[in-house]
N, C-alpha and C. Protein backbone atom coordinates (compact mmCIF):
# COMPACT_ATOMS: atom_id res chain seq x y z
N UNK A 1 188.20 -66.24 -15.18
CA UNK A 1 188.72 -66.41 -16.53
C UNK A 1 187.77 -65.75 -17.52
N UNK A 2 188.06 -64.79 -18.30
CA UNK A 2 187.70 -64.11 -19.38
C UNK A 2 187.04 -65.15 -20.65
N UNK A 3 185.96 -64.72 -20.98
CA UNK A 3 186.05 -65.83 -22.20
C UNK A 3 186.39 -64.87 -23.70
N UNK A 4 186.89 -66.13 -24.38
CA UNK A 4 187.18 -65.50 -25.87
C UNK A 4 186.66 -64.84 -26.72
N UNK A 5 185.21 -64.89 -26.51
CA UNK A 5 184.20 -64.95 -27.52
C UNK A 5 183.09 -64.33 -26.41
N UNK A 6 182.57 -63.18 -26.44
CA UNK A 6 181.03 -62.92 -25.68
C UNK A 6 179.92 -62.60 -26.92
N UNK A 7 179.17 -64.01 -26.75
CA UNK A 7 178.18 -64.10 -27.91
C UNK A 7 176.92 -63.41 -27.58
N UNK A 8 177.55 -62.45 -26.52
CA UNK A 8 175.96 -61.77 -26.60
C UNK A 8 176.01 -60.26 -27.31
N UNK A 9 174.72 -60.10 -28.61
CA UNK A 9 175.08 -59.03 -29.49
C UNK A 9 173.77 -57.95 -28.79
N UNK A 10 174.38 -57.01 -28.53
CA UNK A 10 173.89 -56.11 -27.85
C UNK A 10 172.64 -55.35 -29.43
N UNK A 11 172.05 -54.28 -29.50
CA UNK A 11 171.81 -53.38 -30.39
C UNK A 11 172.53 -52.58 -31.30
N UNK A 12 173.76 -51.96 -30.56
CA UNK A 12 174.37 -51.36 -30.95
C UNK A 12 175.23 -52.11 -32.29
N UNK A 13 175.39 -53.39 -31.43
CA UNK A 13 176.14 -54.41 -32.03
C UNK A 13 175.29 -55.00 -33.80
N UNK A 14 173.76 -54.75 -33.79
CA UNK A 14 173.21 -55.35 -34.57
C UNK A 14 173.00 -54.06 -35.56
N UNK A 15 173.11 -52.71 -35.24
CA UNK A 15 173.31 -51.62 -36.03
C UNK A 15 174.34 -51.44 -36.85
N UNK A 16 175.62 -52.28 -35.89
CA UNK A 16 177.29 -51.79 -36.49
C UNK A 16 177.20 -52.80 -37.78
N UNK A 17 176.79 -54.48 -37.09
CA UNK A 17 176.54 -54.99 -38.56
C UNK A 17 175.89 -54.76 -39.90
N UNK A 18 174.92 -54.28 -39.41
CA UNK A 18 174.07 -53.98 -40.79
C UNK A 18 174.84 -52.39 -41.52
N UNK A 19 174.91 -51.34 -41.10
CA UNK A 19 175.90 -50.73 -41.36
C UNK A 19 177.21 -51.12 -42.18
N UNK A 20 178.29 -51.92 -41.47
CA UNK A 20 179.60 -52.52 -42.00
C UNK A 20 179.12 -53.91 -43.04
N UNK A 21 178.09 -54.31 -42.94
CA UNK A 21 177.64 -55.32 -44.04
C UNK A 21 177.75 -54.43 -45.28
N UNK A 22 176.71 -53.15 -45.11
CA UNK A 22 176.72 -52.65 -46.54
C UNK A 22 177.37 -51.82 -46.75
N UNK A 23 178.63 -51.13 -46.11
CA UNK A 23 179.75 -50.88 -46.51
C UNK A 23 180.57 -51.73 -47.29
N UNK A 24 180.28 -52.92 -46.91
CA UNK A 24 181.25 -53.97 -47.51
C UNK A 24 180.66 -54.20 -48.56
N UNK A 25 179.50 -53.98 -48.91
CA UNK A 25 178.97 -54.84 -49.90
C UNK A 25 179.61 -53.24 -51.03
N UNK A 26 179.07 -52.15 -50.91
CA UNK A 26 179.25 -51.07 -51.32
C UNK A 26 181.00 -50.65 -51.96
N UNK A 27 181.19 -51.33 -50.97
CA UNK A 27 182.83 -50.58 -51.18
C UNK A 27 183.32 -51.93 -52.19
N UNK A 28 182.90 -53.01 -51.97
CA UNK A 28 183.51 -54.72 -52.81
C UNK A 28 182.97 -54.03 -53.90
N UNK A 29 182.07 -53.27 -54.81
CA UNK A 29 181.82 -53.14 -55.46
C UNK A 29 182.71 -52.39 -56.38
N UNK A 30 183.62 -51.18 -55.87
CA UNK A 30 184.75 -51.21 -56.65
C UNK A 30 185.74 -51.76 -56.31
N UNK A 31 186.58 -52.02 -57.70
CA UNK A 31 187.87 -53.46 -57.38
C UNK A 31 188.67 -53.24 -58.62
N UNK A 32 189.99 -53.35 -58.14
CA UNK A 32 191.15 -53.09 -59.30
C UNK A 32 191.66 -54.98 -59.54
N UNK A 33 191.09 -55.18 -61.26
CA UNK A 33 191.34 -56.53 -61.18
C UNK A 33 193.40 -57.00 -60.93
N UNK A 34 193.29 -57.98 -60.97
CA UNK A 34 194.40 -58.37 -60.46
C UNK A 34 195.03 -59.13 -62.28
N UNK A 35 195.55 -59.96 -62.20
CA UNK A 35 196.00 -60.74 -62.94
C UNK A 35 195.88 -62.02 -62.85
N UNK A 36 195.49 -62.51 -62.12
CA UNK A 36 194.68 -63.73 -61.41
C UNK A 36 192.88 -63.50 -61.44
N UNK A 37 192.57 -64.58 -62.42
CA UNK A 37 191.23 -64.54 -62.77
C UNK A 37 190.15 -64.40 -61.51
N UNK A 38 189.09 -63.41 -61.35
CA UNK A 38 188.48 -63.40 -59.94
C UNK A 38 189.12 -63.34 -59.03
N UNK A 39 189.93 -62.39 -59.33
CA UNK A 39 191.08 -61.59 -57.99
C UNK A 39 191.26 -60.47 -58.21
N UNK A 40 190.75 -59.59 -57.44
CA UNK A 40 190.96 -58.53 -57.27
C UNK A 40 191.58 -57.85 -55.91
N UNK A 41 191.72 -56.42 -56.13
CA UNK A 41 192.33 -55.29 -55.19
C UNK A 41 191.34 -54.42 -54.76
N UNK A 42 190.91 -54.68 -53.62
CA UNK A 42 189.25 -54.30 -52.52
C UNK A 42 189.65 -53.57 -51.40
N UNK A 43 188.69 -52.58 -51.20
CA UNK A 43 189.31 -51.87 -49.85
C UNK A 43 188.33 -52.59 -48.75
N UNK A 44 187.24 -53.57 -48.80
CA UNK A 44 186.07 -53.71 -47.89
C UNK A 44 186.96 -54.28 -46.43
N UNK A 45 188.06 -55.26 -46.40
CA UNK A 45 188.34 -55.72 -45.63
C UNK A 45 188.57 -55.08 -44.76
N UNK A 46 189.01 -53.47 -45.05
CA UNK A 46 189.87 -52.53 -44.38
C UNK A 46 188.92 -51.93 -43.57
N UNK A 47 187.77 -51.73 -43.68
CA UNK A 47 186.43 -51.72 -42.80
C UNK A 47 185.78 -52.17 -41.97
N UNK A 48 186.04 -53.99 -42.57
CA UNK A 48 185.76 -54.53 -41.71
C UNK A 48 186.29 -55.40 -40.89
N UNK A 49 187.72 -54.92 -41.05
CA UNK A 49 188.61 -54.49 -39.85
C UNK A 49 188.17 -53.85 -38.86
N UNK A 50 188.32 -52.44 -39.14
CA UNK A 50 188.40 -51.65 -38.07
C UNK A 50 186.78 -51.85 -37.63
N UNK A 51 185.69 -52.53 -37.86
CA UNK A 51 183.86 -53.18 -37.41
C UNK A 51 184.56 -53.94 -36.28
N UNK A 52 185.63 -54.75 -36.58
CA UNK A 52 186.20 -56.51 -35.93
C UNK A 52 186.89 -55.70 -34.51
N UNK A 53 187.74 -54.81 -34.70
CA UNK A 53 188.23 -54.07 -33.45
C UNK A 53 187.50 -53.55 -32.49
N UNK A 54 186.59 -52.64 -33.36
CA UNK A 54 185.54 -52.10 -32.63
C UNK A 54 184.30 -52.85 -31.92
N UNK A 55 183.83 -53.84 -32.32
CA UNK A 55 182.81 -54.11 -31.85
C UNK A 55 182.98 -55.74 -31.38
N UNK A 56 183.97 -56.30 -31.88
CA UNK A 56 184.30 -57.76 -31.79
C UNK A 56 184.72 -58.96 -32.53
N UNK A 57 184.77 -59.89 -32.14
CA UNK A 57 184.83 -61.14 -33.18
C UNK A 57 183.41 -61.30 -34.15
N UNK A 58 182.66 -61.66 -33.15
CA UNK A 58 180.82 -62.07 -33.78
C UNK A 58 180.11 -60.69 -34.66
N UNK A 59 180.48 -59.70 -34.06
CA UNK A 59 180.18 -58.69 -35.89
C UNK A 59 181.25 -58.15 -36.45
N UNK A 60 182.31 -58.86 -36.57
CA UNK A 60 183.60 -58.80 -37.25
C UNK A 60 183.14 -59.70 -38.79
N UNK A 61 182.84 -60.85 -38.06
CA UNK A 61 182.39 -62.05 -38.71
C UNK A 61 181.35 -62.02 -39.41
N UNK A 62 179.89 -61.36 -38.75
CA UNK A 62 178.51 -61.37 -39.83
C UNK A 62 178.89 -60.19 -40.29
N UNK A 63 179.92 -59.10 -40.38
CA UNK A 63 180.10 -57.76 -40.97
C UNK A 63 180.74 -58.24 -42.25
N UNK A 64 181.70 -59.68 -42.57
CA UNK A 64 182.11 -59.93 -43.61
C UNK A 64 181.38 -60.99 -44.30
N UNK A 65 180.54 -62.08 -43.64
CA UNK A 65 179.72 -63.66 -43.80
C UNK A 65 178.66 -62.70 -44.45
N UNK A 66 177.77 -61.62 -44.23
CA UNK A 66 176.56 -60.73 -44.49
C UNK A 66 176.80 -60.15 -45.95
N UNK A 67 177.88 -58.93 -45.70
CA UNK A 67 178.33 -58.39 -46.90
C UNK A 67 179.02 -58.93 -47.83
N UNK A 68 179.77 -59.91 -47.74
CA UNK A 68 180.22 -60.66 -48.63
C UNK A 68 178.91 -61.38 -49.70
N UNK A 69 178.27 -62.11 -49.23
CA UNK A 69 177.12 -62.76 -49.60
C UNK A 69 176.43 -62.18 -50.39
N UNK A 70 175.88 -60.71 -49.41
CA UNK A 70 174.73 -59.74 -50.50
C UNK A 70 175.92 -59.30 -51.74
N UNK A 71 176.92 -58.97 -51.51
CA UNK A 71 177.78 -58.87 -52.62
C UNK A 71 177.83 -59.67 -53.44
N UNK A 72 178.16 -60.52 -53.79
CA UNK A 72 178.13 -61.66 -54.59
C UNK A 72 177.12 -61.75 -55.32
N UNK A 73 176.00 -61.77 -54.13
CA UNK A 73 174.55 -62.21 -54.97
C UNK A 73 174.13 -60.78 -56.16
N UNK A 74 174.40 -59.67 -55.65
CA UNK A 74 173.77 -58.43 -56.49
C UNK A 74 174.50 -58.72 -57.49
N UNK A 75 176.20 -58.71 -57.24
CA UNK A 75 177.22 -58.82 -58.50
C UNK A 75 177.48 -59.91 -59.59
N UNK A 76 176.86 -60.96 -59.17
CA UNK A 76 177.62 -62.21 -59.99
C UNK A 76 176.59 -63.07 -59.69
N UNK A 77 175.21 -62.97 -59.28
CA UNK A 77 173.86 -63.67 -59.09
C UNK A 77 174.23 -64.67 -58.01
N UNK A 78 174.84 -65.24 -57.66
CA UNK A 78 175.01 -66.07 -56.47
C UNK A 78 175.84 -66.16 -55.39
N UNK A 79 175.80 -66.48 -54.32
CA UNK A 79 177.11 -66.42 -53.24
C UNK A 79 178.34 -67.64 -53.43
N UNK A 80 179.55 -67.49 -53.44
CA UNK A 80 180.73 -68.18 -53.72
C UNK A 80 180.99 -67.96 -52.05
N UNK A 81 180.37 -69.47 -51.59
CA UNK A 81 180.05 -69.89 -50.00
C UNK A 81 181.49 -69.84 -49.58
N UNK A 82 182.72 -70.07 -50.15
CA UNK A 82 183.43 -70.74 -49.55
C UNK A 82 184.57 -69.10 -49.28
N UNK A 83 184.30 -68.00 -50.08
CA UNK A 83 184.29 -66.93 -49.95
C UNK A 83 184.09 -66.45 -48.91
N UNK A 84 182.75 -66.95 -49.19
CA UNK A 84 182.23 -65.78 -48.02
C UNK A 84 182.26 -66.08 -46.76
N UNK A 85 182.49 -67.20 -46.15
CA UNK A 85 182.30 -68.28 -45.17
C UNK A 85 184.16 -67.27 -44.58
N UNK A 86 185.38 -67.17 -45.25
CA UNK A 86 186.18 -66.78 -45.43
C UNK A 86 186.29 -65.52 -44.57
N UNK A 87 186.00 -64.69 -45.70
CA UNK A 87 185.14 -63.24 -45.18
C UNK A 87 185.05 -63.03 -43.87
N UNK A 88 184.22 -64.07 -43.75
CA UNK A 88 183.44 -63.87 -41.98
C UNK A 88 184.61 -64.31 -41.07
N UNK A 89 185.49 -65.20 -41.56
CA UNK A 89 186.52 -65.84 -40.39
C UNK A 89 187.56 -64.76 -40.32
N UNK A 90 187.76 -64.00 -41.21
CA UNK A 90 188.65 -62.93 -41.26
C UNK A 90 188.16 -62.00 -40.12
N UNK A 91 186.95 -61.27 -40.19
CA UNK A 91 186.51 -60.53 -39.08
C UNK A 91 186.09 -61.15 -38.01
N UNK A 92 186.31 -62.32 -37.82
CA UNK A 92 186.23 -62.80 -36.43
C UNK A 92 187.50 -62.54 -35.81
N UNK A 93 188.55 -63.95 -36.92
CA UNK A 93 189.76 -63.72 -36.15
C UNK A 93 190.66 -62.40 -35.75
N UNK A 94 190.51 -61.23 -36.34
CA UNK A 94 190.94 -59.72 -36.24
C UNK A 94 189.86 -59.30 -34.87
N UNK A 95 189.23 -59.77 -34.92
CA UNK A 95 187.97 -59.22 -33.77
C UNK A 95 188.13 -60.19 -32.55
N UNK A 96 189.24 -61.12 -32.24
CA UNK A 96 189.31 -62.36 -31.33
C UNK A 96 190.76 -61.04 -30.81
N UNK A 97 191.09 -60.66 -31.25
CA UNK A 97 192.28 -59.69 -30.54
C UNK A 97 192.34 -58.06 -30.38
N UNK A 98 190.99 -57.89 -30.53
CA UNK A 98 190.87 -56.46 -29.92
C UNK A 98 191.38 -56.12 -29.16
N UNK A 99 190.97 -56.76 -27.78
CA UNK A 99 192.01 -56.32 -26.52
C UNK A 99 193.71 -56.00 -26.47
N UNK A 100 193.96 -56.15 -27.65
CA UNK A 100 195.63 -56.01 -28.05
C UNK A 100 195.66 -54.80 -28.79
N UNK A 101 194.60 -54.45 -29.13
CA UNK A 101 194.03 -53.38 -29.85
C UNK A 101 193.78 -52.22 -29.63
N UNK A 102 194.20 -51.59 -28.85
CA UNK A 102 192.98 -50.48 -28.09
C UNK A 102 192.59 -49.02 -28.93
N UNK A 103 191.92 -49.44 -30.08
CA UNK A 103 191.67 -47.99 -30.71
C UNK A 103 190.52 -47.82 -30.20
N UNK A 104 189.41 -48.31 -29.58
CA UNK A 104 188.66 -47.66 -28.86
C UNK A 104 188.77 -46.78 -27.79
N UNK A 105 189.97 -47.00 -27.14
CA UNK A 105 190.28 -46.01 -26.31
C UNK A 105 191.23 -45.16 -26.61
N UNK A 106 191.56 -44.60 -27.56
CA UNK A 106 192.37 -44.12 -28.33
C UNK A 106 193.95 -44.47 -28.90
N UNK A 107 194.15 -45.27 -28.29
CA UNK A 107 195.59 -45.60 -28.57
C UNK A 107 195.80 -46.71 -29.58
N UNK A 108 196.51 -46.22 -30.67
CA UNK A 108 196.72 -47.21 -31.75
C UNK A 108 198.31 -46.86 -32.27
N UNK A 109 199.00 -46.93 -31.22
CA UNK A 109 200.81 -46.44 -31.15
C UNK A 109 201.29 -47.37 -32.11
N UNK A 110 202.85 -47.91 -32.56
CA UNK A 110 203.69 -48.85 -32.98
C UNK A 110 203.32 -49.98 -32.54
N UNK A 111 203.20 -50.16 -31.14
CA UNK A 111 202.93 -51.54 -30.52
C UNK A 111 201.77 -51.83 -31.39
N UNK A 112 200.30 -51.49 -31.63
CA UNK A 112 199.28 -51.90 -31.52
C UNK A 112 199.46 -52.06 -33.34
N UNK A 113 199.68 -51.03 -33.79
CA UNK A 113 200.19 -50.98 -35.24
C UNK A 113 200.92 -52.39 -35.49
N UNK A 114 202.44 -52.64 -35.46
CA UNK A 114 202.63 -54.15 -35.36
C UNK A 114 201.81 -55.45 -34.80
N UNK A 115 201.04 -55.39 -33.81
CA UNK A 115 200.35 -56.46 -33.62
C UNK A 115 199.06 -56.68 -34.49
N UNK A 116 198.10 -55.37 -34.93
CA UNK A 116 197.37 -55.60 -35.64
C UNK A 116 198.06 -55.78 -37.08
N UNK A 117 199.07 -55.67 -37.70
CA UNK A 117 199.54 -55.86 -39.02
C UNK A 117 199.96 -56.87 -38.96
N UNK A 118 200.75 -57.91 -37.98
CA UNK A 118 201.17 -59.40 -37.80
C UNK A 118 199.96 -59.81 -37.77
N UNK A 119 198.48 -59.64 -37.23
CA UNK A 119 197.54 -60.49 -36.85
C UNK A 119 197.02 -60.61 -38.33
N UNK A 120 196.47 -59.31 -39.26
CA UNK A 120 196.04 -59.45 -39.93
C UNK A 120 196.72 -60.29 -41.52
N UNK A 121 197.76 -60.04 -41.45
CA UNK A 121 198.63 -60.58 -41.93
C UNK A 121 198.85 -62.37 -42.08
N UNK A 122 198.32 -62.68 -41.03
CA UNK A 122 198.55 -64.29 -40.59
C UNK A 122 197.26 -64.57 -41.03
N UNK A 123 196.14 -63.70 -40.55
CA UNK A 123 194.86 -64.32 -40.75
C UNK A 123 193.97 -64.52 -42.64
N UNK A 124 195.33 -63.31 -42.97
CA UNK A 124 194.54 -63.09 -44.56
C UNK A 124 195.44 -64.07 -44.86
N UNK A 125 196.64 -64.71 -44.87
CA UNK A 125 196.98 -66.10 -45.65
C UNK A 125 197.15 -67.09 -45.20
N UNK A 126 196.44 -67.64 -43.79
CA UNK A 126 195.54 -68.62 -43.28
C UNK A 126 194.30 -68.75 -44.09
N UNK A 127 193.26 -67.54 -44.34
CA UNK A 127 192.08 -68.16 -44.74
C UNK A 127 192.22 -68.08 -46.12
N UNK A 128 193.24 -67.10 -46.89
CA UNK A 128 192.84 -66.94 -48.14
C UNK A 128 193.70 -67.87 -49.28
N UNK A 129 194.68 -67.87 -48.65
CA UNK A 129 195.89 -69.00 -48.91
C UNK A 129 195.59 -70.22 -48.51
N UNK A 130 194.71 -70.79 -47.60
CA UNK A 130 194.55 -71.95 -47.50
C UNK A 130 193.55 -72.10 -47.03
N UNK A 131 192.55 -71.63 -46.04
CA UNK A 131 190.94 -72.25 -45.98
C UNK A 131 190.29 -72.29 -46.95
N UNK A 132 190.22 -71.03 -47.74
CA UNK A 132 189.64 -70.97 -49.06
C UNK A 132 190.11 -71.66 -50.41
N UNK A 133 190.72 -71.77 -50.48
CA UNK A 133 191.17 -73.06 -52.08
C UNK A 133 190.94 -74.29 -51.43
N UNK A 134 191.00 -74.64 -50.25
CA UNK A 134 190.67 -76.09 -49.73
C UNK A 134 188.99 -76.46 -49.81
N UNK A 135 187.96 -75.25 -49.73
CA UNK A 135 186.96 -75.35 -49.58
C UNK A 135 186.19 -75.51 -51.04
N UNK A 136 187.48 -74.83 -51.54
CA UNK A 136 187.07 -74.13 -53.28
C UNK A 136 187.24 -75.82 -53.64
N UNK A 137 187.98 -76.53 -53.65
CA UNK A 137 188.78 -78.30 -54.21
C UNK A 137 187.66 -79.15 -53.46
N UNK A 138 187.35 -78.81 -51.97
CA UNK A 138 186.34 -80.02 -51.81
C UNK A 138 185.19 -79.68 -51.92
N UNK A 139 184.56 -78.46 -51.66
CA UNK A 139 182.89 -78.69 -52.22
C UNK A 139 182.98 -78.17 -53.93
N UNK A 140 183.72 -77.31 -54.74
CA UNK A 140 183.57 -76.74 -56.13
C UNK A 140 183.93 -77.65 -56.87
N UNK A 141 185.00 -78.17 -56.51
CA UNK A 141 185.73 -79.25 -57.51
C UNK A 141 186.46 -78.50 -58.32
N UNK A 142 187.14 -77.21 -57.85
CA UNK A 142 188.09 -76.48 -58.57
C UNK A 142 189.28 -77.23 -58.78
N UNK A 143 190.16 -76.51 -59.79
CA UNK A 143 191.90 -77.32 -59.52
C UNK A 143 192.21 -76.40 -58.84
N UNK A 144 193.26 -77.24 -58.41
CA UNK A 144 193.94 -76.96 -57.23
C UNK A 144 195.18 -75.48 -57.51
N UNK A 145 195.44 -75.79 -58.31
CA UNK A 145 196.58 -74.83 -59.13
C UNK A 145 195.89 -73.59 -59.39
N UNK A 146 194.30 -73.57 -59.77
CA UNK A 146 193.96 -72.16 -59.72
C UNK A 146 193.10 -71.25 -58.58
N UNK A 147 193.12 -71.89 -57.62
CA UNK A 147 192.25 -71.68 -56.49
C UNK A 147 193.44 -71.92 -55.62
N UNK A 148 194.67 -72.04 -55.46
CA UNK A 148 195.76 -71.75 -54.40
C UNK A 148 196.64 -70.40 -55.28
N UNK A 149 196.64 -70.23 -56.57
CA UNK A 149 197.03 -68.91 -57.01
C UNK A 149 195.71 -68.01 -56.85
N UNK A 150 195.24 -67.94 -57.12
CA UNK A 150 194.11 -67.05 -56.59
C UNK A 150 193.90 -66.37 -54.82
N UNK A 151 194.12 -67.53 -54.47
CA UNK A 151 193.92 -67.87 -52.63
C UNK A 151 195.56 -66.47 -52.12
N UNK A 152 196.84 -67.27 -53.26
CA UNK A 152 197.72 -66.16 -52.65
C UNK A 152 197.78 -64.38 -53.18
N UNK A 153 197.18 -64.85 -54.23
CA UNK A 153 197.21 -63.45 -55.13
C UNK A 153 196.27 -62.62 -53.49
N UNK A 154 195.02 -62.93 -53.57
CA UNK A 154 193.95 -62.46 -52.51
C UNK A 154 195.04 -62.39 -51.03
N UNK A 155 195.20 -62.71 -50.82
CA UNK A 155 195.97 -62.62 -49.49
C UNK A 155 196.96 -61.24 -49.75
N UNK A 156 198.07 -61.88 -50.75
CA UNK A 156 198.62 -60.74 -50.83
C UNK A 156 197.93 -59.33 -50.56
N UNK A 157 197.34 -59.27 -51.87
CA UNK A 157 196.42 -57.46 -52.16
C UNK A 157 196.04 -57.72 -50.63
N UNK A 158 195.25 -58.36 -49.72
CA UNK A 158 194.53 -57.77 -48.91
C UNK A 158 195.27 -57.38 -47.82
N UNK A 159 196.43 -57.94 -47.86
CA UNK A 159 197.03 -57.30 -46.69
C UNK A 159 197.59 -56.51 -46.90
N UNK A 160 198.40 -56.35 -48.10
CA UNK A 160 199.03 -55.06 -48.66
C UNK A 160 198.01 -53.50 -48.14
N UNK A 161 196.47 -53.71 -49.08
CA UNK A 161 195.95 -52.65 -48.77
C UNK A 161 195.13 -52.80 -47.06
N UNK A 162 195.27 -53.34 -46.48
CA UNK A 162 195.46 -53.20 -44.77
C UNK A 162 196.04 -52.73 -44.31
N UNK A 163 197.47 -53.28 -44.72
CA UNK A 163 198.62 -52.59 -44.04
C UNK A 163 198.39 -51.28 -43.98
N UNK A 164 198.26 -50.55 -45.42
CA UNK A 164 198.18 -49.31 -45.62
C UNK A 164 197.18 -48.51 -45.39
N UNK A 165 195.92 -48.73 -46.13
CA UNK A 165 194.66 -48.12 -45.67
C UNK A 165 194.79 -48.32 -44.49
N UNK A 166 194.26 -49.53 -43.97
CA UNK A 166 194.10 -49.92 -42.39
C UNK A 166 194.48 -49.93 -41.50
N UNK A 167 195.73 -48.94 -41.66
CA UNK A 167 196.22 -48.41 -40.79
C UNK A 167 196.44 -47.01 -40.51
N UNK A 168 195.99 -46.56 -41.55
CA UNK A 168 195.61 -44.72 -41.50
C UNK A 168 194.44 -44.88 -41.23
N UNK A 169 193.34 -45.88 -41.50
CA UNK A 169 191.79 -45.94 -41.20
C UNK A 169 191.73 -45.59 -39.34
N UNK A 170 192.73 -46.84 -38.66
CA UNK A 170 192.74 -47.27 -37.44
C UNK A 170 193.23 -46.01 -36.95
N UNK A 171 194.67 -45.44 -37.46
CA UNK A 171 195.15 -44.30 -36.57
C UNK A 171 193.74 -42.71 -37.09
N UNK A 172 193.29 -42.65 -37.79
CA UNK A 172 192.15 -41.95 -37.63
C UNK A 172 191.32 -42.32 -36.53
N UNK A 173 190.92 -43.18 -36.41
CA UNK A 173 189.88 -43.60 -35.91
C UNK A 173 189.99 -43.49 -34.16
N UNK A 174 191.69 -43.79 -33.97
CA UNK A 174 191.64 -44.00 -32.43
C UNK A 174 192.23 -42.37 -32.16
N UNK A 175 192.59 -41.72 -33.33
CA UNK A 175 192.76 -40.38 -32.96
C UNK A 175 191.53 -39.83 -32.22
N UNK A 176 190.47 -40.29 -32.95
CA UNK A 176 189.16 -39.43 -32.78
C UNK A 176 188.77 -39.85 -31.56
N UNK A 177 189.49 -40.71 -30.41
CA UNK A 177 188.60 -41.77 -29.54
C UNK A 177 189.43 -40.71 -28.14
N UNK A 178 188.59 -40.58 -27.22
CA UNK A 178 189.40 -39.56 -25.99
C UNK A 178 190.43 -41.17 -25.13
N UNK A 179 191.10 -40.80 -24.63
CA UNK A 179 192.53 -41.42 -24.40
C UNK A 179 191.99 -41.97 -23.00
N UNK A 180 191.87 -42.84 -22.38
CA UNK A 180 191.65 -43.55 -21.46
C UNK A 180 192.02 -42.74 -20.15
N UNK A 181 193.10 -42.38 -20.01
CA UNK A 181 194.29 -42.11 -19.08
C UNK A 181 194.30 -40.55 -19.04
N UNK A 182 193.46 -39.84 -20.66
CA UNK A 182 193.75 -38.63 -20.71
C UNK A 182 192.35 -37.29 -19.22
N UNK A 183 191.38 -38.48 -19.05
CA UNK A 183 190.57 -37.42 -18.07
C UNK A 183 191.12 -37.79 -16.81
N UNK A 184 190.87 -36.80 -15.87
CA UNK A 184 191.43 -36.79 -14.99
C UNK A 184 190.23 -36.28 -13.65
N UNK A 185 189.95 -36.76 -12.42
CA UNK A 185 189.48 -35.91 -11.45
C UNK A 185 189.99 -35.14 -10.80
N UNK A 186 188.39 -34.01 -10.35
CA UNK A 186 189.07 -32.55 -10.47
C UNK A 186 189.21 -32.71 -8.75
């Protein structure tokens, strides 16, 4: 039996994070505000996406828990924990289904396209629609009314620009990857 999760982070693995941390932190830095106060339209997720495919759940997770954080802190002097805590569950759970995934080996067809756009899709208004305003009400003491509009506004944009970026990101990406099936012995 396969396990879900292999918590062992290789080098490579501790390069990709620090790397996709400050992409994220870099790229969160520009943002098209929304209409919903502290909501914005971010491309970072879409990165660290394709970190979560590539390398896993566990630097899916410190690629968004890391960069989220240093973000916050440079931008707005402190970390908004319940954010960032968020963040990180996003690139886990996208990084818990790689294997459905295969842009590492080049193939990122319709099939893989629909499964990663249903996954990501579920996972951005699971955490953003509801882990996060729940976290925001019991440790912030936010209302509830503006931290579940916020929670959907964020979900929305992020999957919207997933869908789209992050999926020309992914079909780049597994373009560039040689095809499993494609070498052959001579």
């Amino acid at each position: 039996m396969k396990k879900l999760i292999d918590f062992k982070i290789s080098i490579k693995d501790v390069v990709a994070i620090g790397i996709g941390a400050a992409l994220f932190v870099v790229i969160g830095m520009i943002s098209i505000p929304t209409p919903v106060p502290n909501t914005s339209i971010q491309l970072q997720y879409v990165v660290q996406a394709l970190f979560a495919l590539v390398f896993g759940p566990i630097p899916g997770f410190l690629v968004g828990f890391i960069g989220h954080a240093l973000k916050d802190a440079l931008q707005y002097g402190n970390p908004w924990w319940t954010w960032v805590i968020a963040s990180g569950l996003f690139g886990l759970i996208v990084g818990l289904f790689r294997k459905y995934i295969n842009v590492t080996e080049g193939i990122f067809g319709t099939r893989q396209i629909l499964i990663f756009n249903g996954i990501q899709f579920v996972a951005n208004f699971l955490i953003w629609a509801v882990i996060a305003p729940i976290g925001d009400i019991l440790i912030y003491s936010e209302p509830a009314n503006k931290v579940f509009a916020q929670g959907v506004v964020a979900a929305t944009v992020n999957s919207a620009t997933i869908l789209v970026a992050g999926t020309l990101l992914l079909l780049a990406y597994a373009g560039r990857q040689t095809k499993s099936a494609s070498l052959s012995k001579d």
